[in-house]
N, C-alpha and C. Protein backbone atom coordinates (compact mmCIF):
# COMPACT_ATOMS: atom_id res chain seq x y z
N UNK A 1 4.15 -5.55 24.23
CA UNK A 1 3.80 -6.85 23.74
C UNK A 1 5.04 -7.44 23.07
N UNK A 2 5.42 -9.02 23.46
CA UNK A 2 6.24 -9.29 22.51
C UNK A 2 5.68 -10.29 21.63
N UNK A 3 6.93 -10.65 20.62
CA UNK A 3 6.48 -11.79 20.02
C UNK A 3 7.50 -12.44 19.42
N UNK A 4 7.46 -14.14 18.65
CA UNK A 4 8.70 -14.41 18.46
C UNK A 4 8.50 -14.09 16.89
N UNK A 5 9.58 -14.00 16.05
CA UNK A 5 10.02 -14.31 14.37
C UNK A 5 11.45 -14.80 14.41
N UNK A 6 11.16 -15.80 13.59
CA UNK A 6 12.22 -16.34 13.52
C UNK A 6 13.04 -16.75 14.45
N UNK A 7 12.56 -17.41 15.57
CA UNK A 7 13.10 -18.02 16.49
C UNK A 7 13.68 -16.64 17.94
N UNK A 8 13.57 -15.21 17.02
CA UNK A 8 14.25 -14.14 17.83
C UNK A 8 12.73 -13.45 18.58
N UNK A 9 12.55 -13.32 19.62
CA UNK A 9 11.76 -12.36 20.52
C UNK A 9 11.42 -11.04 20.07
N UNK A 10 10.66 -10.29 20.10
CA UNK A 10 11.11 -8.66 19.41
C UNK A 10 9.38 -7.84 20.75
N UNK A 11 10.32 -7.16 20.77
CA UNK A 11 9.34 -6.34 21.73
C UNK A 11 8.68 -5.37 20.85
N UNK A 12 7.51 -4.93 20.95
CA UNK A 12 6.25 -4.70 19.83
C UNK A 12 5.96 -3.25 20.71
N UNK A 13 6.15 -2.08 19.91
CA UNK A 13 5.41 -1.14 21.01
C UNK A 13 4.68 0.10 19.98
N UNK A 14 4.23 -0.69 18.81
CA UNK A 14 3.06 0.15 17.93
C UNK A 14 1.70 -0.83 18.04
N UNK A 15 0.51 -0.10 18.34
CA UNK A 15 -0.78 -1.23 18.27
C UNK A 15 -1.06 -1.08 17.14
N UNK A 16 -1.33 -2.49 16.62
CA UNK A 16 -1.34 -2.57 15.23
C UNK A 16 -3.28 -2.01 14.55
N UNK A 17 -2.51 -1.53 13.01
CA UNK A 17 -3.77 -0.98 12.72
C UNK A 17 -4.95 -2.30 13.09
N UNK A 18 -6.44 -1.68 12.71
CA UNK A 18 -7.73 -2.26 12.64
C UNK A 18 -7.93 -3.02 11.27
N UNK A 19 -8.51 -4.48 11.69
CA UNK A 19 -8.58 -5.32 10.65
C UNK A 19 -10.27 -5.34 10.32
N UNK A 20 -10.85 -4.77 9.11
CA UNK A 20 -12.24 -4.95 9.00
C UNK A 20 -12.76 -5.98 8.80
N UNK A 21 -12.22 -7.35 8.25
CA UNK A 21 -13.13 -8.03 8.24
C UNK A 21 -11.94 -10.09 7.04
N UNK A 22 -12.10 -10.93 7.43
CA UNK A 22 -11.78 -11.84 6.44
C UNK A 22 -11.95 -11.94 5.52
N UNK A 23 -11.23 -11.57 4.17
CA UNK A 23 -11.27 -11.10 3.09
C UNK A 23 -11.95 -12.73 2.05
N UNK A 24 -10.91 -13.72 2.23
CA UNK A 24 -10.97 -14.88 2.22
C UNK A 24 -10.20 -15.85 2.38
N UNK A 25 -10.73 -17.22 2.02
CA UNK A 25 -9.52 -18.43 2.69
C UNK A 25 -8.99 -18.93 1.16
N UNK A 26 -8.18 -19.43 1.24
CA UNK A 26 -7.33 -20.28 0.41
C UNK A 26 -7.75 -21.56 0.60
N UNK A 27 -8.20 -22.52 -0.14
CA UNK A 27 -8.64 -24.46 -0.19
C UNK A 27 -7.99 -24.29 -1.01
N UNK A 28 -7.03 -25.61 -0.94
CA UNK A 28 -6.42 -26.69 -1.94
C UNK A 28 -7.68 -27.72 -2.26
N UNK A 29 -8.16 -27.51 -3.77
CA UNK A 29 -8.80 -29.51 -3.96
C UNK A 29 -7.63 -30.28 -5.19
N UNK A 30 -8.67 -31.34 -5.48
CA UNK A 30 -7.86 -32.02 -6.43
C UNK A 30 -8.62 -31.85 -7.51
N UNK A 31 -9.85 -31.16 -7.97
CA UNK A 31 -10.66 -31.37 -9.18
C UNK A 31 -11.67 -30.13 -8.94
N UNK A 32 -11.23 -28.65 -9.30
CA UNK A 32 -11.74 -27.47 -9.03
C UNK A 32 -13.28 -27.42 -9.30
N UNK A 33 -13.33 -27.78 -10.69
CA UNK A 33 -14.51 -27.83 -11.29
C UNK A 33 -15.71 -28.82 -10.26
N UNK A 34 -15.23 -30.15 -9.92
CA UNK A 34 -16.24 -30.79 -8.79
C UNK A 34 -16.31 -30.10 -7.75
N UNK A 35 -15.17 -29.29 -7.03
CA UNK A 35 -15.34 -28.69 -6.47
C UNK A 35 -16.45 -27.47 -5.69
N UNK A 36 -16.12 -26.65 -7.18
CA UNK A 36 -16.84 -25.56 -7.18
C UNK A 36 -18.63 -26.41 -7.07
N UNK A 37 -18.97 -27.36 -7.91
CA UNK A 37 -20.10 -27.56 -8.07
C UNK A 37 -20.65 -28.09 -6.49
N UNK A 38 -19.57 -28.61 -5.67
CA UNK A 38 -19.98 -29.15 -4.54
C UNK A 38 -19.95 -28.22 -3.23
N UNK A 39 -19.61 -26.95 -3.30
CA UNK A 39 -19.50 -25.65 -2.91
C UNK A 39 -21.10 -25.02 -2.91
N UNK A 40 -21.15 -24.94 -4.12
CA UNK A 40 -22.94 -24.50 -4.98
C UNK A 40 -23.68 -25.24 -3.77
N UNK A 41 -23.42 -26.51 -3.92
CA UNK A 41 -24.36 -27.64 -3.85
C UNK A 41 -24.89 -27.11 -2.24
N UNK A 42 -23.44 -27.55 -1.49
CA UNK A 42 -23.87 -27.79 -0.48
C UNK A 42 -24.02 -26.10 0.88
N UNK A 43 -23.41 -25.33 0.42
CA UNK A 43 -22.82 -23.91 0.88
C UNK A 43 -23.35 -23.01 0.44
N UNK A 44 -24.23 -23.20 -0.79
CA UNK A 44 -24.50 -21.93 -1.77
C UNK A 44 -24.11 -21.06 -2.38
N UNK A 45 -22.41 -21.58 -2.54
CA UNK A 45 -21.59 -20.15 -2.80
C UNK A 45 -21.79 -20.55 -4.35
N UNK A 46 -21.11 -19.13 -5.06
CA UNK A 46 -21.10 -19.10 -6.63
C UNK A 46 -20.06 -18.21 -7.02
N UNK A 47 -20.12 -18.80 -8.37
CA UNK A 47 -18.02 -18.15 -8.73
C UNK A 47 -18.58 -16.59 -8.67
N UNK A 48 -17.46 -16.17 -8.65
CA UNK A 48 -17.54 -14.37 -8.71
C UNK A 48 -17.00 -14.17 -10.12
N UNK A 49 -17.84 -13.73 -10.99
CA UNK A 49 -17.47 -13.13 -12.34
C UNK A 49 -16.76 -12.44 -12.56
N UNK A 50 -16.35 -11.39 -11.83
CA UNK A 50 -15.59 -10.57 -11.99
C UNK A 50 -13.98 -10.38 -11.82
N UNK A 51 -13.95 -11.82 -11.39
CA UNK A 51 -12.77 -12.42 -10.51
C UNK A 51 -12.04 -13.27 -11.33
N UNK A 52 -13.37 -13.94 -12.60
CA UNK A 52 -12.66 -15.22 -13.24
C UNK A 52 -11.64 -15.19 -13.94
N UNK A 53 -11.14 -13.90 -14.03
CA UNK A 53 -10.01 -13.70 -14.99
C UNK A 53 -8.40 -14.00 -13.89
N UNK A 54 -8.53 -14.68 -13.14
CA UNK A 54 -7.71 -14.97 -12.17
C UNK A 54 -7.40 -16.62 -12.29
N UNK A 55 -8.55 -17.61 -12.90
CA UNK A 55 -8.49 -18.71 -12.41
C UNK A 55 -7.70 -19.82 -13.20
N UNK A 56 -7.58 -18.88 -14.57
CA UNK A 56 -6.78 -19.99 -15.64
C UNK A 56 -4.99 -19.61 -15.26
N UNK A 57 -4.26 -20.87 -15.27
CA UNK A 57 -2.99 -21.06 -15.56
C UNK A 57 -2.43 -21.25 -13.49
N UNK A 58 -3.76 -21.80 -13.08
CA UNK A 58 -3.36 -22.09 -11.82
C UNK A 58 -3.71 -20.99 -10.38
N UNK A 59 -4.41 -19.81 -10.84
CA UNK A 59 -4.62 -18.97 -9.92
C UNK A 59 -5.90 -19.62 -9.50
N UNK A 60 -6.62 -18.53 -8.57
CA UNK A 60 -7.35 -18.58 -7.70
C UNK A 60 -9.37 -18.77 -8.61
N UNK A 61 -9.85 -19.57 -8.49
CA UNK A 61 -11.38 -19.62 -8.61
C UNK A 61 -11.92 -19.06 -7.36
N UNK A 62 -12.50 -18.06 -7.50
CA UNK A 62 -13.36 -16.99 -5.85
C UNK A 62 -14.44 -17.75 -6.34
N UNK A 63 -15.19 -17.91 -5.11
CA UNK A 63 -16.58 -18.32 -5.34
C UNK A 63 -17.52 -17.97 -4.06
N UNK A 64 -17.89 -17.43 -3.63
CA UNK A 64 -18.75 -16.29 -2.47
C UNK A 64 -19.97 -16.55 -2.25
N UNK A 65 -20.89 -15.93 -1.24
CA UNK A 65 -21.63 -16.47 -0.89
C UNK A 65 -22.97 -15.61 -1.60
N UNK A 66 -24.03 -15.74 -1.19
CA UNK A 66 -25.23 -15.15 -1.92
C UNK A 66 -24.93 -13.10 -1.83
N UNK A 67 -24.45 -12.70 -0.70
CA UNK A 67 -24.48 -11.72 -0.21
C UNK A 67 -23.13 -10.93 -0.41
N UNK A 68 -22.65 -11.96 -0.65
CA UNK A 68 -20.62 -11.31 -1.30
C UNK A 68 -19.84 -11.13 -0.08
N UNK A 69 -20.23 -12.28 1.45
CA UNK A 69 -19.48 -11.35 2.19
C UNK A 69 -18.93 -12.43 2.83
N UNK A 70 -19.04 -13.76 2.24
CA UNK A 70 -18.20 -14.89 2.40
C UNK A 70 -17.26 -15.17 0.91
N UNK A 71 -16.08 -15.62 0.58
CA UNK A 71 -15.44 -15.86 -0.39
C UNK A 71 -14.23 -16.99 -0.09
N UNK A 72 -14.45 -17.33 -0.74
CA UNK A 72 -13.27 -18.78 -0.70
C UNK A 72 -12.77 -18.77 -2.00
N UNK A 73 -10.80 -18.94 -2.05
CA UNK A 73 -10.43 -19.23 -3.18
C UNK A 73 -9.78 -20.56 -3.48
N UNK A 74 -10.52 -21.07 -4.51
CA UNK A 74 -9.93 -22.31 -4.63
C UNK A 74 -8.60 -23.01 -5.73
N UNK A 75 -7.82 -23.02 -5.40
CA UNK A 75 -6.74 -23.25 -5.89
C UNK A 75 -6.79 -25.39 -6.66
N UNK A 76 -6.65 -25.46 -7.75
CA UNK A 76 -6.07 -26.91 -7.95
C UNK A 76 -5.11 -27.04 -7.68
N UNK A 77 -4.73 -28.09 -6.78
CA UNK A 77 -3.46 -29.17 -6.63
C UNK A 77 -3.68 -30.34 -5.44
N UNK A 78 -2.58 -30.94 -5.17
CA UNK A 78 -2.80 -31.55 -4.45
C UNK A 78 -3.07 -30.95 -2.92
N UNK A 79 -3.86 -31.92 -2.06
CA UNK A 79 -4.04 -31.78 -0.40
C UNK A 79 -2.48 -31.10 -0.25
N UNK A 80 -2.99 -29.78 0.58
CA UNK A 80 -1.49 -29.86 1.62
C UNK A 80 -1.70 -29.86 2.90
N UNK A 81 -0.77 -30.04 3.78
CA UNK A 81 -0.87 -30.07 5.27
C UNK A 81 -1.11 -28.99 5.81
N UNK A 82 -1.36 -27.68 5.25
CA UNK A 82 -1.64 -26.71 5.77
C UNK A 82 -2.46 -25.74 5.02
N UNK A 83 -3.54 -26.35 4.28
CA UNK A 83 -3.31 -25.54 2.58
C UNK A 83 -4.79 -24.29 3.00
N UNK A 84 -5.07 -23.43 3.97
CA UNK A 84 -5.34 -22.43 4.25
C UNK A 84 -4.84 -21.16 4.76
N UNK A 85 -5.20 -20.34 3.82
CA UNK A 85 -4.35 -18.81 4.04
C UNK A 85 -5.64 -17.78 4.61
N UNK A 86 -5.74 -17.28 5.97
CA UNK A 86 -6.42 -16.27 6.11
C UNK A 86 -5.85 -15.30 5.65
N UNK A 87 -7.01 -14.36 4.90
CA UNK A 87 -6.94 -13.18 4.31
C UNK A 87 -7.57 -12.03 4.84
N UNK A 88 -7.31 -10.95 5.74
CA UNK A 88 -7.84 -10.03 6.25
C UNK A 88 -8.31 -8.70 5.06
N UNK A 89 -9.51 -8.06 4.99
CA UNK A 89 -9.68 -7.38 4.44
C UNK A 89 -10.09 -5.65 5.25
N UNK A 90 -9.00 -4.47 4.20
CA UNK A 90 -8.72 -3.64 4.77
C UNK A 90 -9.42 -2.51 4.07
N UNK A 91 -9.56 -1.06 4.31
CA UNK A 91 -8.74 -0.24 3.19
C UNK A 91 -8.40 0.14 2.84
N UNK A 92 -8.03 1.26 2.09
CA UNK A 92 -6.92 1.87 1.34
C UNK A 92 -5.94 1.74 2.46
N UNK A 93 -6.57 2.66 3.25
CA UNK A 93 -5.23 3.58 4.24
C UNK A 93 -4.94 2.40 5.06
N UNK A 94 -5.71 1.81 5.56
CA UNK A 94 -5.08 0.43 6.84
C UNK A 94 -4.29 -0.24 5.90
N UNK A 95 -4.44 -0.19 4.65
CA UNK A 95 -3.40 -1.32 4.02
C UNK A 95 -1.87 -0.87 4.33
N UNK A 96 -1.82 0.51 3.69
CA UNK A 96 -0.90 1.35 3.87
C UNK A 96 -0.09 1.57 5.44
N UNK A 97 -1.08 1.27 6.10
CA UNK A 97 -0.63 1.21 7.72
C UNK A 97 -0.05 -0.35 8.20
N UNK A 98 -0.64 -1.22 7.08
CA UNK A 98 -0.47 -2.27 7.54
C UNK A 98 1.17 -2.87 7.38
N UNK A 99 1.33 -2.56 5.99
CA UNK A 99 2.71 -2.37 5.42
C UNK A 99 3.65 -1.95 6.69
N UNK A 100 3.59 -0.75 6.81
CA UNK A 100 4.32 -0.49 7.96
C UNK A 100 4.59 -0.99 8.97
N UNK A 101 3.46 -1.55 9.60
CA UNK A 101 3.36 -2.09 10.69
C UNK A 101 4.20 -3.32 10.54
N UNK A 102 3.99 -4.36 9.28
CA UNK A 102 4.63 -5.27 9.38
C UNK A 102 5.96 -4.94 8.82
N UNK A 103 6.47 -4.16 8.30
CA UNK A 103 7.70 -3.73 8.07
C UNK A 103 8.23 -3.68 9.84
N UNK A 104 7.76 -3.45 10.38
CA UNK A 104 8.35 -2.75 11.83
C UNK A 104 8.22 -4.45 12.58
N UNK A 105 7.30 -4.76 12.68
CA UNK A 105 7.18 -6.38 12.95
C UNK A 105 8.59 -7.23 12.65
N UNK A 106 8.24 -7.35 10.87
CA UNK A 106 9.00 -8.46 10.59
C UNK A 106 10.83 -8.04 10.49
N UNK A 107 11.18 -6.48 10.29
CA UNK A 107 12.04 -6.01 10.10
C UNK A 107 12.78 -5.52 8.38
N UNK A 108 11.31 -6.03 7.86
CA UNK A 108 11.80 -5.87 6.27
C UNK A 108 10.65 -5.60 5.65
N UNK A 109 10.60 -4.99 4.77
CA UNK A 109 8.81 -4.15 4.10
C UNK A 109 9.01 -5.37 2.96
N UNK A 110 7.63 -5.47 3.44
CA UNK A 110 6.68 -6.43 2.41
C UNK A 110 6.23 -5.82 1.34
N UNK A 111 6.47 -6.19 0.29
CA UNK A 111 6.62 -5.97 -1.51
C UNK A 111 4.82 -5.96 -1.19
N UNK A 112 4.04 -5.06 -1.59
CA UNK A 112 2.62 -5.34 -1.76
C UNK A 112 2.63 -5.68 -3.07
N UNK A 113 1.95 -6.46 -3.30
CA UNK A 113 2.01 -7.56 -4.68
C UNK A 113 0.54 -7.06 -5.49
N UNK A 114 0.35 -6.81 -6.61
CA UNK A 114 -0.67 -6.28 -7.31
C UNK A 114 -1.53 -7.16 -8.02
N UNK A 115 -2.66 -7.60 -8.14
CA UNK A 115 -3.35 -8.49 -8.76
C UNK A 115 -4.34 -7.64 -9.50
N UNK A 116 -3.71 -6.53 -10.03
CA UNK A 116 -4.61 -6.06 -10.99
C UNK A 116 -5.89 -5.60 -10.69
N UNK A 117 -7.04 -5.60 -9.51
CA UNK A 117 -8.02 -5.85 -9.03
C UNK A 117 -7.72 -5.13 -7.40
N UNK A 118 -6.80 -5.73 -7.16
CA UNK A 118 -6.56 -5.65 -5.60
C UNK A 118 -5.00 -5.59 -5.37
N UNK A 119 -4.70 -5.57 -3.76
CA UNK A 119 -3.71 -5.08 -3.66
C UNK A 119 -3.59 -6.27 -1.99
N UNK A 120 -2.15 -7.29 -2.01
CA UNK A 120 -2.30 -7.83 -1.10
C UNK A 120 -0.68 -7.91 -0.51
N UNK A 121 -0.66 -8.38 0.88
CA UNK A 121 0.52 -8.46 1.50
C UNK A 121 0.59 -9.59 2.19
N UNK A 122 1.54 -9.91 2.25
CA UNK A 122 1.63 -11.92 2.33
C UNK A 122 2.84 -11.98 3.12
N UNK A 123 2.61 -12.99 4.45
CA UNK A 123 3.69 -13.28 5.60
C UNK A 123 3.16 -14.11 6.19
N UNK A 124 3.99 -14.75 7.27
CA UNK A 124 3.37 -16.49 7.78
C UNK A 124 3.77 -16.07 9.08
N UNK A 125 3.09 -16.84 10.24
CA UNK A 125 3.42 -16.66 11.30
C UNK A 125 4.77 -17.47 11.57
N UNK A 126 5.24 -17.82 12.58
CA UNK A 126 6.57 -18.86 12.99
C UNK A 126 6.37 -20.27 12.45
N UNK A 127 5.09 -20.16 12.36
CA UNK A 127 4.96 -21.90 12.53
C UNK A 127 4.90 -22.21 11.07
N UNK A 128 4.49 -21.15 10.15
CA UNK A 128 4.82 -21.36 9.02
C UNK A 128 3.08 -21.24 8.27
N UNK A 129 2.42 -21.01 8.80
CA UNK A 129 0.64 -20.84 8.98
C UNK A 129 0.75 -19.18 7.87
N UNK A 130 0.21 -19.31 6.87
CA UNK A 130 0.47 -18.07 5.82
C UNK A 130 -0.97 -17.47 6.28
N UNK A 131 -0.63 -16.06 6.17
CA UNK A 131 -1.62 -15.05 6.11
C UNK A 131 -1.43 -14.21 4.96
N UNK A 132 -2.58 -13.24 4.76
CA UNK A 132 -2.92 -11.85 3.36
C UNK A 132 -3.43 -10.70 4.17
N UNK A 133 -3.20 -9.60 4.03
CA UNK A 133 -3.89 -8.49 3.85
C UNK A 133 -4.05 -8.26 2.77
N UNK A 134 -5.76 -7.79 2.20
CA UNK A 134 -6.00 -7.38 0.75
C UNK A 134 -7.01 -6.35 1.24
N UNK A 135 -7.44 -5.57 0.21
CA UNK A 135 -7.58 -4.07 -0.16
C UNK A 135 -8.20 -4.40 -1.63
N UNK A 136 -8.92 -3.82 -2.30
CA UNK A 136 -9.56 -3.81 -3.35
C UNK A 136 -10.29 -2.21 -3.92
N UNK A 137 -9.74 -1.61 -2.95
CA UNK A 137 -9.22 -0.34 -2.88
C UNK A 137 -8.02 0.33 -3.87
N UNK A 138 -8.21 -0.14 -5.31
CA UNK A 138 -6.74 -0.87 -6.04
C UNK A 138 -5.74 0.78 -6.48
N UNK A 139 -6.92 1.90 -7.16
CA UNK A 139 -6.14 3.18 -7.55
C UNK A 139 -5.85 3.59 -6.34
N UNK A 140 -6.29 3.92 -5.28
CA UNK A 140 -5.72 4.23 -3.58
C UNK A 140 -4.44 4.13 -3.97
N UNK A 141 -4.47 2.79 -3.54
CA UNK A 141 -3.21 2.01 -2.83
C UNK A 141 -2.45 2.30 -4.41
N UNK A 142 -2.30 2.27 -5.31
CA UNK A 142 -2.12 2.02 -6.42
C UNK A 142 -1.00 3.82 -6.14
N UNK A 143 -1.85 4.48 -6.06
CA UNK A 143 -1.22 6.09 -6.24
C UNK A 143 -0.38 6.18 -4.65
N UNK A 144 -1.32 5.66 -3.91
CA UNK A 144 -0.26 5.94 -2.36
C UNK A 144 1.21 5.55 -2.47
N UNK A 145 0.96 4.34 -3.27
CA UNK A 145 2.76 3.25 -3.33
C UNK A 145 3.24 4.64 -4.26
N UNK A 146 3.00 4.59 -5.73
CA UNK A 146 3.88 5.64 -6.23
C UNK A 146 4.21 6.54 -5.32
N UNK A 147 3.42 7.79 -4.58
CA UNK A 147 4.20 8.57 -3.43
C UNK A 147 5.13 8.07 -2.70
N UNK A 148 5.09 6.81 -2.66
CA UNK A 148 5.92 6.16 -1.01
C UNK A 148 7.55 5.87 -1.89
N UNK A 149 7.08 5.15 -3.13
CA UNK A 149 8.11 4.91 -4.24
C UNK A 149 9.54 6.44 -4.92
N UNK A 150 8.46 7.35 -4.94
CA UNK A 150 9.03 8.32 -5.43
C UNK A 150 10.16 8.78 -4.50
């Protein structure tokens, strides 16, 4: 399989790990709070409590569906032209595979970034279209990196 990055071709000959499932999307609004209420309103979703410690100073408001297996994070600012990020959700070990994989992909290992909670990896296709792998799987991944680190 190939594919392009960065304008360069690269021939692909690991099948990439298994993705379980869309973790969540990224919305840009302009007024979170109407937001969220018009989310409720019309979607049924509701903030995730456990999450809210994410939403002050510009991070993410989660707000999910009755069953926890839809989640949307909503970010304040302005509209952007592209302002959705699919988020694939993994675990422990596919995260760990995933790393790799896109290390071998992109040609450079992706920093897995820690949110305290979870554990995510962040890259855009060519066109500039951002994606996540996350894991919530957090001591796993948490103790696997130290091994990989050491």
């Amino acid at each position: 399989m190939s594919f392009r990055i960065g304008g360069c071709t690269q021939e692909h000959k690991v099948i990439p790990p298994q993705l379980k499932s869309i973790d969540h999307i990224h919305i840009s609004v302009v007024d979170r709070a109407a937001a969220e209420e018009w989310y409720s309103k019309v979607l049924g979703l509701t903030r995730v409590k456990e999450l809210e410690f994410w939403a002050p100073g510009g991070g993410p408001l989660t707000i999910q569906n009755r069953e926890g297996t839809v989640h949307l994070a909503l970010f304040e600012g302005a509209p952007q032209k592209r302002p959705s990020t699919v988020a694939f959700g993994v675990g422990a070990e596919e995260f760990m595979q995933w790393q790799d994989h896109l290390a071998e992909a992109f040609g450079v290992q992706l920093q897995a970034e820690d949110h305290a909670v979870s554990w995510s990896l962040y890259f855009s296709d060519p066109d500039g279209n951002p994606f996540e792998i996350t894991s919530y799987e957090y001591q796993t991944i948490k103790q696997g990196l130290a091994k990989r680190n050491a």
